[in-house]
N, C-alpha and C. Protein backbone atom coordinates (compact mmCIF):
# COMPACT_ATOMS: atom_id res chain seq x y z
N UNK A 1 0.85 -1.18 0.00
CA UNK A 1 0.00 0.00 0.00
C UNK A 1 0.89 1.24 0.00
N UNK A 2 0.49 2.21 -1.00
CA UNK A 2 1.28 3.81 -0.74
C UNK A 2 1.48 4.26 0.29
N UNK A 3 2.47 4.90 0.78
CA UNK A 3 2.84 5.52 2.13
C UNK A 3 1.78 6.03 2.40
N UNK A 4 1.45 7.13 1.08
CA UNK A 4 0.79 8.71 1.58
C UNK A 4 -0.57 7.74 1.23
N UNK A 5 -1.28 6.90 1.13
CA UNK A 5 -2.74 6.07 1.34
C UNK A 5 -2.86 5.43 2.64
N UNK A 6 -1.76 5.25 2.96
CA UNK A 6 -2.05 4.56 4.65
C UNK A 6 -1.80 5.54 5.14
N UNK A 7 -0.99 7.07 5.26
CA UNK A 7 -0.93 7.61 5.96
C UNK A 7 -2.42 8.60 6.52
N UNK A 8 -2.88 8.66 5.06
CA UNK A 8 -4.14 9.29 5.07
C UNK A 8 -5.25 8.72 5.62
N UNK A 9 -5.36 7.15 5.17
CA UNK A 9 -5.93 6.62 5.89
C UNK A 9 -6.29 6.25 7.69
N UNK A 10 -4.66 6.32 7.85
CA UNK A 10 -4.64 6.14 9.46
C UNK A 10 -5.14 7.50 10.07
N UNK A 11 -4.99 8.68 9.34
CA UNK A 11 -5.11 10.40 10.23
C UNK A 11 -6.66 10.05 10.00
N UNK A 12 -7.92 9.66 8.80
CA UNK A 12 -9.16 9.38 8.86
C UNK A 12 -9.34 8.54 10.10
N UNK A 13 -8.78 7.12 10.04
CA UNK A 13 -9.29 6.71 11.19
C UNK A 13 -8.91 7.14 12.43
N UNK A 14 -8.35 8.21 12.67
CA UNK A 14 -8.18 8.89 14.44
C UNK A 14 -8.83 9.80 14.49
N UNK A 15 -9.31 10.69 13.36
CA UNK A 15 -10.17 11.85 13.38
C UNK A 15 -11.32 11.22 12.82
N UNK A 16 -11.51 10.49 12.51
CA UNK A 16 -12.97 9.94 12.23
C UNK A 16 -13.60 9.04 13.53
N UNK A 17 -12.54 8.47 13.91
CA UNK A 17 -12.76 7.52 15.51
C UNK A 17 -13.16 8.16 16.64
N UNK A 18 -12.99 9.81 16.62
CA UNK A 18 -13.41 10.63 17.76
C UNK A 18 -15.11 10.79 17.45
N UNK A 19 -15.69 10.14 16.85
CA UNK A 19 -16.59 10.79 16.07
C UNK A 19 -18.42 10.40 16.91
N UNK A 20 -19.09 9.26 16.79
CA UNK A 20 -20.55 9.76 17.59
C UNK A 20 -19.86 9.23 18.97
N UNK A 21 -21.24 8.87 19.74
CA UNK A 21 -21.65 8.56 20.91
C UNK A 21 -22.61 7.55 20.69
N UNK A 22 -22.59 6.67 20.51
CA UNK A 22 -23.65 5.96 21.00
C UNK A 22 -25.18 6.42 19.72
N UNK A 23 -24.84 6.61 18.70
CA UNK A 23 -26.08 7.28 18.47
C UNK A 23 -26.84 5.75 17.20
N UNK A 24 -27.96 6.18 16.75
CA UNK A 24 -28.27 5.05 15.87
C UNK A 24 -27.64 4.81 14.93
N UNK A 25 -27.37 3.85 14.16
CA UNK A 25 -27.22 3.26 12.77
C UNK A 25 -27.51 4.45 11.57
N UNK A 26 -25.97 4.73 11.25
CA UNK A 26 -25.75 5.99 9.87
C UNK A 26 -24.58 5.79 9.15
N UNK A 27 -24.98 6.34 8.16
CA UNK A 27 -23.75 6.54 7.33
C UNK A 27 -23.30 7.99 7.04
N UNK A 28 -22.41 8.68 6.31
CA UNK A 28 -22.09 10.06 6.04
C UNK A 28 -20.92 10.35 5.32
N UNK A 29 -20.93 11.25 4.34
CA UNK A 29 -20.01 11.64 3.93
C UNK A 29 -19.15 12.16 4.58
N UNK A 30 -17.75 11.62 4.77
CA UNK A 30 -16.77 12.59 5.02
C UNK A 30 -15.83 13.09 4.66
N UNK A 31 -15.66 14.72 5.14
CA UNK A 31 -14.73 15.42 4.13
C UNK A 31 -13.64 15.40 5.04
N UNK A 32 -11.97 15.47 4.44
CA UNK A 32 -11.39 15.85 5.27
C UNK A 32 -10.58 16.75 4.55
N UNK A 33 -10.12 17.90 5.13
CA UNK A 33 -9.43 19.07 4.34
C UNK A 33 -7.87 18.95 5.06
N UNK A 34 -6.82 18.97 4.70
CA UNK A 34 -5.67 19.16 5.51
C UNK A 34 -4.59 19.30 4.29
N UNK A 35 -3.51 20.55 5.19
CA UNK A 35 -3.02 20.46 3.79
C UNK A 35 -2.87 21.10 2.70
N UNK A 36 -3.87 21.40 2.17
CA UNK A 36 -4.66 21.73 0.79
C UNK A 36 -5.25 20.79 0.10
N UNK A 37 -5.23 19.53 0.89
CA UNK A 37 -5.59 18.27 0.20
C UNK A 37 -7.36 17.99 0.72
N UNK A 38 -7.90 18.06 -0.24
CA UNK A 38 -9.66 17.23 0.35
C UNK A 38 -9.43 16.10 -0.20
N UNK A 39 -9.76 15.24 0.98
CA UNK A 39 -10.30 13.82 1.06
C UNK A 39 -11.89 13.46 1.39
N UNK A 40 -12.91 12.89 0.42
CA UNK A 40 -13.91 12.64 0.92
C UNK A 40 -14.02 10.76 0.91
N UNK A 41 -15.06 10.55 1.99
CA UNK A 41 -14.78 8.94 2.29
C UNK A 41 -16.24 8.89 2.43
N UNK A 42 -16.36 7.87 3.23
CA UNK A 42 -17.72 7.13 3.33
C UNK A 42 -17.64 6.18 4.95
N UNK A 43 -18.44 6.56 5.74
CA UNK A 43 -18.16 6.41 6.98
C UNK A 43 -19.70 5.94 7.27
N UNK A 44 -19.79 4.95 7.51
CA UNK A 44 -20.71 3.66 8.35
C UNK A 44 -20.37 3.16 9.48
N UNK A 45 -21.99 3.50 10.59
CA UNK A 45 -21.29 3.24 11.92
C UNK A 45 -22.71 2.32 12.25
N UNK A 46 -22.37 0.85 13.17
CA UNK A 46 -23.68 0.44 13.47
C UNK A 46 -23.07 -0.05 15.09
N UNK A 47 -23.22 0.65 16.15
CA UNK A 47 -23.30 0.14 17.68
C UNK A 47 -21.67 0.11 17.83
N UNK A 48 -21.17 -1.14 17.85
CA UNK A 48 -19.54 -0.55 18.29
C UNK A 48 -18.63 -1.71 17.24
N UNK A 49 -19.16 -0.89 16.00
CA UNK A 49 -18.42 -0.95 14.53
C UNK A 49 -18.48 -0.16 13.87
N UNK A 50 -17.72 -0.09 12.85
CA UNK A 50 -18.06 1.61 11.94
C UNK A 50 -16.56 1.82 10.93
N UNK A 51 -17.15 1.95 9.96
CA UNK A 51 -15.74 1.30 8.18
C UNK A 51 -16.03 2.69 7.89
N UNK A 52 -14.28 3.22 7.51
CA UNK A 52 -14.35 4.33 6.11
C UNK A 52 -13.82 3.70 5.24
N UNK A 53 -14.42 4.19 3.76
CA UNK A 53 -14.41 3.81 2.66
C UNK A 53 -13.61 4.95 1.83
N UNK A 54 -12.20 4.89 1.28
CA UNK A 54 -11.94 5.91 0.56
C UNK A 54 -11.31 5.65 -0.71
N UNK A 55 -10.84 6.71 -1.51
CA UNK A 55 -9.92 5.97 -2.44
C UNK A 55 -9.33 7.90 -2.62
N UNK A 56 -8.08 7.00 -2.49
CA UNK A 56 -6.65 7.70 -2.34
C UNK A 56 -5.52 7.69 -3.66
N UNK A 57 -6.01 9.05 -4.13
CA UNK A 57 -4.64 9.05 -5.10
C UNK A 57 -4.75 7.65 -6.36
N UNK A 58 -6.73 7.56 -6.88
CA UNK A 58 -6.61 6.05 -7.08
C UNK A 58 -7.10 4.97 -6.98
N UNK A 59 -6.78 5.06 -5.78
CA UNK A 59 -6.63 3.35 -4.90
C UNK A 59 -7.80 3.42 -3.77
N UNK A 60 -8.28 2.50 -4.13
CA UNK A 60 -9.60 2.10 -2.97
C UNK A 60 -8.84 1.68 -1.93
N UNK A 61 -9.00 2.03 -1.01
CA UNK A 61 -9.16 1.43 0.65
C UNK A 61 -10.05 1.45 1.50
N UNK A 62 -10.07 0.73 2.22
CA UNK A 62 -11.26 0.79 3.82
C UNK A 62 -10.57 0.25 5.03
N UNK A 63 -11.26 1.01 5.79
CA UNK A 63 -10.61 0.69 7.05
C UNK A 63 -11.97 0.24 8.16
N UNK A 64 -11.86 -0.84 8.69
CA UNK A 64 -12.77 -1.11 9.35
C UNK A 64 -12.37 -1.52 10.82
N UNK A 65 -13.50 -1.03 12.24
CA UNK A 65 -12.98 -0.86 13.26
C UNK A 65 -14.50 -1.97 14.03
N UNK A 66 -13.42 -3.11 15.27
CA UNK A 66 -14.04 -3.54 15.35
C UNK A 66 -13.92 -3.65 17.15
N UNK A 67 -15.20 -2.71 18.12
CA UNK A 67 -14.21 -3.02 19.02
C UNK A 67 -15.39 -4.11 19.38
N UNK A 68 -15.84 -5.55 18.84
CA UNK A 68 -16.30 -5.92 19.74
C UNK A 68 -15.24 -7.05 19.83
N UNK A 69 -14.05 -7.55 18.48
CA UNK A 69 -13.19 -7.66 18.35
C UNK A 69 -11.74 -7.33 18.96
N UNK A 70 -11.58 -5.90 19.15
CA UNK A 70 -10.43 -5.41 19.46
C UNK A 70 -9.17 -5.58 18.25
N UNK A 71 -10.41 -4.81 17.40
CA UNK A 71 -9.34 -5.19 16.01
C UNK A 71 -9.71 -3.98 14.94
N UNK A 72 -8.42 -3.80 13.74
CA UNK A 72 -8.47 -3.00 13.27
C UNK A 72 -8.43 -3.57 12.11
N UNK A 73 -8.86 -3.63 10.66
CA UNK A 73 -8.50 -4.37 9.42
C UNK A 73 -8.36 -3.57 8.24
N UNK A 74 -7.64 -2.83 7.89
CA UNK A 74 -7.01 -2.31 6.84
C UNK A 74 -7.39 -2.91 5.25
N UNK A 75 -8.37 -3.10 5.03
CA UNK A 75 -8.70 -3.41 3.25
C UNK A 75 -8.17 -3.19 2.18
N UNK A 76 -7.25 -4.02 1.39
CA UNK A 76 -6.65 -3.40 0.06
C UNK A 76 -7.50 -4.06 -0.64
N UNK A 77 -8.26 -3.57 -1.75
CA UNK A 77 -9.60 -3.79 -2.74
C UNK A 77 -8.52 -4.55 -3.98
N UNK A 78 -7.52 -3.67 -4.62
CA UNK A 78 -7.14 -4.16 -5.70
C UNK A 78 -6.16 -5.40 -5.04
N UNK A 79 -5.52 -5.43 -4.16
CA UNK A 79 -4.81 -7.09 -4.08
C UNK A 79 -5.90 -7.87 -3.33
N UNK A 80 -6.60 -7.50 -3.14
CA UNK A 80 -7.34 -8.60 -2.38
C UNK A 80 -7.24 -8.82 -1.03
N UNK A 81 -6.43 -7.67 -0.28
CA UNK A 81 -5.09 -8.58 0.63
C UNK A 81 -6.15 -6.98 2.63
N UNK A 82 -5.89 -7.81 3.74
CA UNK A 82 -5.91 -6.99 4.53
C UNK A 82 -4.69 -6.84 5.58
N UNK A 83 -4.55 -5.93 6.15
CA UNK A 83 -3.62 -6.01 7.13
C UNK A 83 -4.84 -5.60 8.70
N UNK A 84 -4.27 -6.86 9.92
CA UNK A 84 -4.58 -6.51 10.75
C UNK A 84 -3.91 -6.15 11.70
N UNK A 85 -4.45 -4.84 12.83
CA UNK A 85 -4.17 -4.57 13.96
C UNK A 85 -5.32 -4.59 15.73
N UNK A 86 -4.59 -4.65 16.39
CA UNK A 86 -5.35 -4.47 17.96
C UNK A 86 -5.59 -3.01 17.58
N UNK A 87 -6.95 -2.20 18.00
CA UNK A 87 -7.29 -1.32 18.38
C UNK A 87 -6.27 -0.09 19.24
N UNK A 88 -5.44 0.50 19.05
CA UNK A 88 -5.13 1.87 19.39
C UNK A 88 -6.18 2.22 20.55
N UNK A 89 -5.56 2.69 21.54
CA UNK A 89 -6.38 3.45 22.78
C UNK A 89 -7.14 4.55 22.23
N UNK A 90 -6.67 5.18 20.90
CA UNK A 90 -7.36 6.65 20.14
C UNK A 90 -8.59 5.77 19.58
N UNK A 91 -8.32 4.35 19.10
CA UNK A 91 -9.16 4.41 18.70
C UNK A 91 -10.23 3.22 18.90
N UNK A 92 -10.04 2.84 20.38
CA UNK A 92 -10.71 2.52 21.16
C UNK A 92 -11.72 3.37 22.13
N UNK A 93 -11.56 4.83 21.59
CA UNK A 93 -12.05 5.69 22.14
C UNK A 93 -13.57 6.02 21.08
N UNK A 94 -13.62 5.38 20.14
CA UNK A 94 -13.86 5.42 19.02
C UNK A 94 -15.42 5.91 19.22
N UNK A 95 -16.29 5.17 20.28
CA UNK A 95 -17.54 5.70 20.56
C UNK A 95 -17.66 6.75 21.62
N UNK A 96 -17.11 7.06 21.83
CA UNK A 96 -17.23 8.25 22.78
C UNK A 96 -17.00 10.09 22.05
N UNK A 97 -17.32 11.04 22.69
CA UNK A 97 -17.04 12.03 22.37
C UNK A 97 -15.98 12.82 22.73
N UNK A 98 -15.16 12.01 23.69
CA UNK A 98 -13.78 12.52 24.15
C UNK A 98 -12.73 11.98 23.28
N UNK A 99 -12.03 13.25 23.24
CA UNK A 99 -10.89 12.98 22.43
C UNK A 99 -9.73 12.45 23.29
N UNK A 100 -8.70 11.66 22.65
CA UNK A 100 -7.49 11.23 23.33
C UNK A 100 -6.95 12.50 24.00
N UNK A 101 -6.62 12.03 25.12
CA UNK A 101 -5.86 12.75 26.03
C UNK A 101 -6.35 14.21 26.40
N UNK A 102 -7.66 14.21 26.31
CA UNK A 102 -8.74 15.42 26.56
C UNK A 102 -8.31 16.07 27.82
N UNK A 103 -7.91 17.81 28.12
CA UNK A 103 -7.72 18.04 29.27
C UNK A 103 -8.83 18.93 30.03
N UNK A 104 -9.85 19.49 29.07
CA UNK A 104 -10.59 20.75 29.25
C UNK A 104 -11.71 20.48 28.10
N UNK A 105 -13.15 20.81 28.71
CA UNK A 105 -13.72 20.88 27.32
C UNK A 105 -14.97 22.00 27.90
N UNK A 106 -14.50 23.30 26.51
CA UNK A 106 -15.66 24.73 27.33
C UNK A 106 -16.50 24.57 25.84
N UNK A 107 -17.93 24.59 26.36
CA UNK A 107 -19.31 24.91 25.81
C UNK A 107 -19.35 26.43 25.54
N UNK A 108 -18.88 26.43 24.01
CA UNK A 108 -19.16 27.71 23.40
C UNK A 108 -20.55 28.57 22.75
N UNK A 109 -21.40 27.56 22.82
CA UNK A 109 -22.91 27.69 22.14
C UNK A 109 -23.21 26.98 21.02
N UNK A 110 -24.06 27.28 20.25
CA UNK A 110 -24.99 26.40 19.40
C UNK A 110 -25.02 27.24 18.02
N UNK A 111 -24.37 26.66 17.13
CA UNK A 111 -24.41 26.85 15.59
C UNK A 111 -25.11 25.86 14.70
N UNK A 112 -25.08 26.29 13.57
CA UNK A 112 -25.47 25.48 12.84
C UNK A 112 -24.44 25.17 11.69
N UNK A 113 -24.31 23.88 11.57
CA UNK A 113 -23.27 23.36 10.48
C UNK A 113 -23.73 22.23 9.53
N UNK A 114 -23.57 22.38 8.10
CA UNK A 114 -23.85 21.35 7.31
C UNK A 114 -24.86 21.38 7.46
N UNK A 115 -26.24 22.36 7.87
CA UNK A 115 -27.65 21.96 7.98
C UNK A 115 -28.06 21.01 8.99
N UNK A 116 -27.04 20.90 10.18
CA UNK A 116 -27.81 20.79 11.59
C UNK A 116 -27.50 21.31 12.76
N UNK A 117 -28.37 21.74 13.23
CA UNK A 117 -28.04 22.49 14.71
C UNK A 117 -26.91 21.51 15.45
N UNK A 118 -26.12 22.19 16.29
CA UNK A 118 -25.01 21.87 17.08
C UNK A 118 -24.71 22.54 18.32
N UNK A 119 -23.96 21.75 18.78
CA UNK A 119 -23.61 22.56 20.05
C UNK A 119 -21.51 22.69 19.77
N UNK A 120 -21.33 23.92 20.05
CA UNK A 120 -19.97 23.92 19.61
C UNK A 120 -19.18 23.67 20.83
N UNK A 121 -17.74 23.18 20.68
CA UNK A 121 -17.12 23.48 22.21
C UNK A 121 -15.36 23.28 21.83
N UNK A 122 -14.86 23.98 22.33
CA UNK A 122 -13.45 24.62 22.80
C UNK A 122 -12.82 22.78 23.42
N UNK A 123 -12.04 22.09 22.51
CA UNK A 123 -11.67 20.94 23.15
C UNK A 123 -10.08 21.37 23.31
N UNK A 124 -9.11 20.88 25.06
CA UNK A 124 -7.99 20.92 24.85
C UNK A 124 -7.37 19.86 25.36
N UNK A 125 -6.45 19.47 24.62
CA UNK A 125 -5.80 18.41 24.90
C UNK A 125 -4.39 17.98 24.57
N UNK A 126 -3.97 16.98 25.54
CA UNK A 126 -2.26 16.79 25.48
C UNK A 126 -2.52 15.81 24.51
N UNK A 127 -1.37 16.47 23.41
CA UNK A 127 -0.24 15.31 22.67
C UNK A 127 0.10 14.31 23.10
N UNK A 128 0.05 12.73 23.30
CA UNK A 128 0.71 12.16 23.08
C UNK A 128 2.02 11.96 22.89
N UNK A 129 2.54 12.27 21.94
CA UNK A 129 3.85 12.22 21.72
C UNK A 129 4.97 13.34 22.33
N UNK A 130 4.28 14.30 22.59
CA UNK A 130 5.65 15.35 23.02
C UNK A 130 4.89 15.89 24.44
N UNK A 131 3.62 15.37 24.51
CA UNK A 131 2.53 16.20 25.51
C UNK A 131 2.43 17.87 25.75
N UNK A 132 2.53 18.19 24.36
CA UNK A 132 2.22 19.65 24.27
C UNK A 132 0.72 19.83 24.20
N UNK A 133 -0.24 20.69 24.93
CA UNK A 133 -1.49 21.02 24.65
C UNK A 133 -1.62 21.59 23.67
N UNK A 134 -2.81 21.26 22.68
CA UNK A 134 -3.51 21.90 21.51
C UNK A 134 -4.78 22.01 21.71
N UNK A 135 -5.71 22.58 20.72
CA UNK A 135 -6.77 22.77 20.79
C UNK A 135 -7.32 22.22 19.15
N UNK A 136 -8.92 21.92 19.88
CA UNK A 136 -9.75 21.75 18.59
C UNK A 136 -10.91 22.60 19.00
N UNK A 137 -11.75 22.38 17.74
CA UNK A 137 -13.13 22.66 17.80
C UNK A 137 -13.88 21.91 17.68
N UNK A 138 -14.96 21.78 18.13
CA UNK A 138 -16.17 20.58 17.40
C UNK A 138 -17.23 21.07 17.76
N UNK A 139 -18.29 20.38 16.97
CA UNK A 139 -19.84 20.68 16.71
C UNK A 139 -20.16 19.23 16.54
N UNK A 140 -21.18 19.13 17.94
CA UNK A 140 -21.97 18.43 18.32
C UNK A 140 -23.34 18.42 17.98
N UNK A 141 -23.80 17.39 17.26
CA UNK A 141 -25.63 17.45 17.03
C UNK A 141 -26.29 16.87 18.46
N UNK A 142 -27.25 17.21 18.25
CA UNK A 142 -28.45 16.70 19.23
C UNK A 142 -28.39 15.05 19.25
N UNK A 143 -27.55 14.24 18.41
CA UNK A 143 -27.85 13.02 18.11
C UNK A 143 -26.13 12.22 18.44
N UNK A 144 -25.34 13.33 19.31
CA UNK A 144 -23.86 13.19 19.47
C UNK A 144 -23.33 12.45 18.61
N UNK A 145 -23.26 13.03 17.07
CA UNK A 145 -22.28 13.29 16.20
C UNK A 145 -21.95 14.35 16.09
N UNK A 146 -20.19 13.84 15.84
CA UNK A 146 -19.57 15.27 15.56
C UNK A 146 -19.47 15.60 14.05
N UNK A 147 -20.36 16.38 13.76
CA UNK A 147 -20.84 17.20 12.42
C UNK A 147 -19.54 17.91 11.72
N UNK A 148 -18.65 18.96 12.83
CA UNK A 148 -17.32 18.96 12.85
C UNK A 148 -16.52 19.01 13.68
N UNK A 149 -14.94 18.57 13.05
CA UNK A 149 -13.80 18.90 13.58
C UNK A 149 -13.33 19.74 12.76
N UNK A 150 -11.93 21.02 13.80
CA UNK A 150 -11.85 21.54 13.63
C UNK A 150 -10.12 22.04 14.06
N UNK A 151 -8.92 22.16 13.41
CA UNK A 151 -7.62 22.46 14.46
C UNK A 151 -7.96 23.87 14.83
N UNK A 152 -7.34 24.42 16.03
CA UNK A 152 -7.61 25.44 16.33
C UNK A 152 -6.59 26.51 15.55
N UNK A 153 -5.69 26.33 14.68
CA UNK A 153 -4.82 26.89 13.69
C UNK A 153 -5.63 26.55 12.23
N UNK A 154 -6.73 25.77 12.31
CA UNK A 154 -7.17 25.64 10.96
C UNK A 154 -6.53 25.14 9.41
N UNK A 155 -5.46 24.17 10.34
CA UNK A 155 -4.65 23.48 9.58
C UNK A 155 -5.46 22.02 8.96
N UNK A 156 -6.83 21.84 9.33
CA UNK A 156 -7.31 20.77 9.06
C UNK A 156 -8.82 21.13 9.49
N UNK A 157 -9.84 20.65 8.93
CA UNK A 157 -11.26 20.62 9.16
C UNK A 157 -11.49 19.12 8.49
N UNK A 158 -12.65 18.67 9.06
CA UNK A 158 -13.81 17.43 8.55
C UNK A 158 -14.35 17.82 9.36
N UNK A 159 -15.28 17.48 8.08
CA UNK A 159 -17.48 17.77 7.85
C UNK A 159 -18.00 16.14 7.89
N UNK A 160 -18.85 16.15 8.50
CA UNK A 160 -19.62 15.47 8.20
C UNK A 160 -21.14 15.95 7.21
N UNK A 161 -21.20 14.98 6.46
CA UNK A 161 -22.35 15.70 5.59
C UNK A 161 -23.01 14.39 4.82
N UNK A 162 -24.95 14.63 4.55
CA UNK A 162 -25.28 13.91 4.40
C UNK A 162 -25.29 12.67 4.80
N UNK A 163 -26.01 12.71 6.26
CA UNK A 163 -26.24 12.11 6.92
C UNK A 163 -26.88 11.10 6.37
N UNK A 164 -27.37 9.95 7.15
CA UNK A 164 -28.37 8.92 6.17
C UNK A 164 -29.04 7.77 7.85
N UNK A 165 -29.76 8.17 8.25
CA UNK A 165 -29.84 7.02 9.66
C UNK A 165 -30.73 5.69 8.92
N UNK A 166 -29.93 5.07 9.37
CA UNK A 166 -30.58 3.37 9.11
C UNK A 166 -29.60 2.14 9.22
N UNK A 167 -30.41 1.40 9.00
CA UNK A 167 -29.19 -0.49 9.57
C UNK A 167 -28.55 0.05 8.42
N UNK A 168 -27.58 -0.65 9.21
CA UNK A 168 -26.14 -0.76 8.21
C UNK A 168 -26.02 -2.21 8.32
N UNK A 169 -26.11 -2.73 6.53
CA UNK A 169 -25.44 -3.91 6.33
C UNK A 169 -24.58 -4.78 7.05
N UNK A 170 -24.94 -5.80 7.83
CA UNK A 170 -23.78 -6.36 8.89
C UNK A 170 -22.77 -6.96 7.65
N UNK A 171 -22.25 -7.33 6.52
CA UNK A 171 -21.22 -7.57 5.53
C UNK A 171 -20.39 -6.23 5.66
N UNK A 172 -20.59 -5.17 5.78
CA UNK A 172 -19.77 -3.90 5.29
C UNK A 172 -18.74 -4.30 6.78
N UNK A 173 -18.74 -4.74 7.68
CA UNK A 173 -17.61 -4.84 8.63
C UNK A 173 -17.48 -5.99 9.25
N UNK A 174 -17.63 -6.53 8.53
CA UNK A 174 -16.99 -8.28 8.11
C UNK A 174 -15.58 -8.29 7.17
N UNK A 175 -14.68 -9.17 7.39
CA UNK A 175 -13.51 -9.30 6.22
C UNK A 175 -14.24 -10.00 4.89
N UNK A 176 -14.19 -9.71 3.80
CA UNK A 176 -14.68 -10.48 2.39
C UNK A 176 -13.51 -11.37 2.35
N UNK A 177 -14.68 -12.22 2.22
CA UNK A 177 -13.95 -13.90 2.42
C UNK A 177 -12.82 -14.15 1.45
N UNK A 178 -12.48 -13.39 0.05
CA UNK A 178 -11.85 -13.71 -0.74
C UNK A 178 -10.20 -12.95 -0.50
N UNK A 179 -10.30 -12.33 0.54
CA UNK A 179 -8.99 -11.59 1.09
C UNK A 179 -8.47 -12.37 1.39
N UNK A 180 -6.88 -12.01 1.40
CA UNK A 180 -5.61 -12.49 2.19
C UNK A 180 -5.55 -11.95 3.14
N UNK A 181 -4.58 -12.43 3.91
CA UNK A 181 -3.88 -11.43 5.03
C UNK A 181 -2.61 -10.96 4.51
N UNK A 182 -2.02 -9.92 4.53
CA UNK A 182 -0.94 -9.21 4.04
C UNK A 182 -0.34 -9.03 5.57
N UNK A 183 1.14 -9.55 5.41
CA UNK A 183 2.08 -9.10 6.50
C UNK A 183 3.02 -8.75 6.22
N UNK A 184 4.00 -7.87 6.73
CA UNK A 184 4.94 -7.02 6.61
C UNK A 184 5.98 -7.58 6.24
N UNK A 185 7.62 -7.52 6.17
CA UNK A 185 8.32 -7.92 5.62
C UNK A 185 9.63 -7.83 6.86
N UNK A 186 8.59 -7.52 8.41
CA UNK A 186 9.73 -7.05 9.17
C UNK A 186 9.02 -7.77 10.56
């Protein structure tokens, strides 16, 4: 798989993994801007599973998250082939509305984004890696999805848009039987 397709892929699934609460069975477009680069995907969530669908530079991928599993499965469409991982603590966080390493979170009021009311709020939180605090933004619906994210430098935004509530296909986060497993070389 391309560097810059898994890399993109993995930043979707940590900023897409912060994403509902608990809410019903949906799907949605998602945009992600970073960069100068837009990425839009396809994001299906049913209880505590939920696949983005993208294609990168190309190349189809999906990434599907499974925590009833504790597993992560990486989809390559054109080899046939997946790579698996254990769930990331980011993104075992995956149903909740707290972000990794959340230190502060202030209730700024209620906008409207993408055509649904929200509640906005001031998120801050330590890095991981160097544990420097940053900030985001997000917009919360009535239905705790986050409609958006936001860096607080505006180095990156995702929308959610075009919402869709209903069952989601139990096959879409299943492995297709005709895959390999792909393992590394190390």
């Amino acid at each position: 798989m391309n560097k810059k397709i898994f890399a993109l892929c993995l930043l979707l699934s940590l900023v897409v993994g912060c994403a509902p609460t608990k809410p019903k069975d949906f799907s949605a477009d998602v945009i992600l801007k970073a960069k100068g680069i837009s990425q839009k995907s396809k994001f299906y969530f049913s209880n505590n599973k939920w696949r983005i669908d993208s294609n990168v530079m190309g190349q189809k991928s999906a990434v599907i998250f499974r925590q009833d599993k504790n597993l992560t499965w990486f989809l390559m469409p054109a080899q046939k082939m997946y790579m698996e991982q254990k769930l990331t603590k980011q993104q075992s966080l995956g149903v909740t509305n707290k972000v990794p390493g959340e230190t502060k979170r202030e209730k700024l009021g209620q906008e409207t984004v993408n055509g649904v009311a929200c509640t906005k709020y001031k998120i801050t939180y330590k890095n991981n890696a160097d544990q420097k605090e940053n900030s985001i933004s997000q917009w919360i619906s009535q239905d705790n999805i986050v409609i958006r994210s936001q860096a607080e430098d505006k180095s990156w935004v995702m929308d959610y848009k075009n919402i869709k509530y209903a069952p989601q296909p139990a096959q879409l986060f299943e492995l297709p039987k005709d895959y390999g497993k792909f393992k590394l070389p190390y």
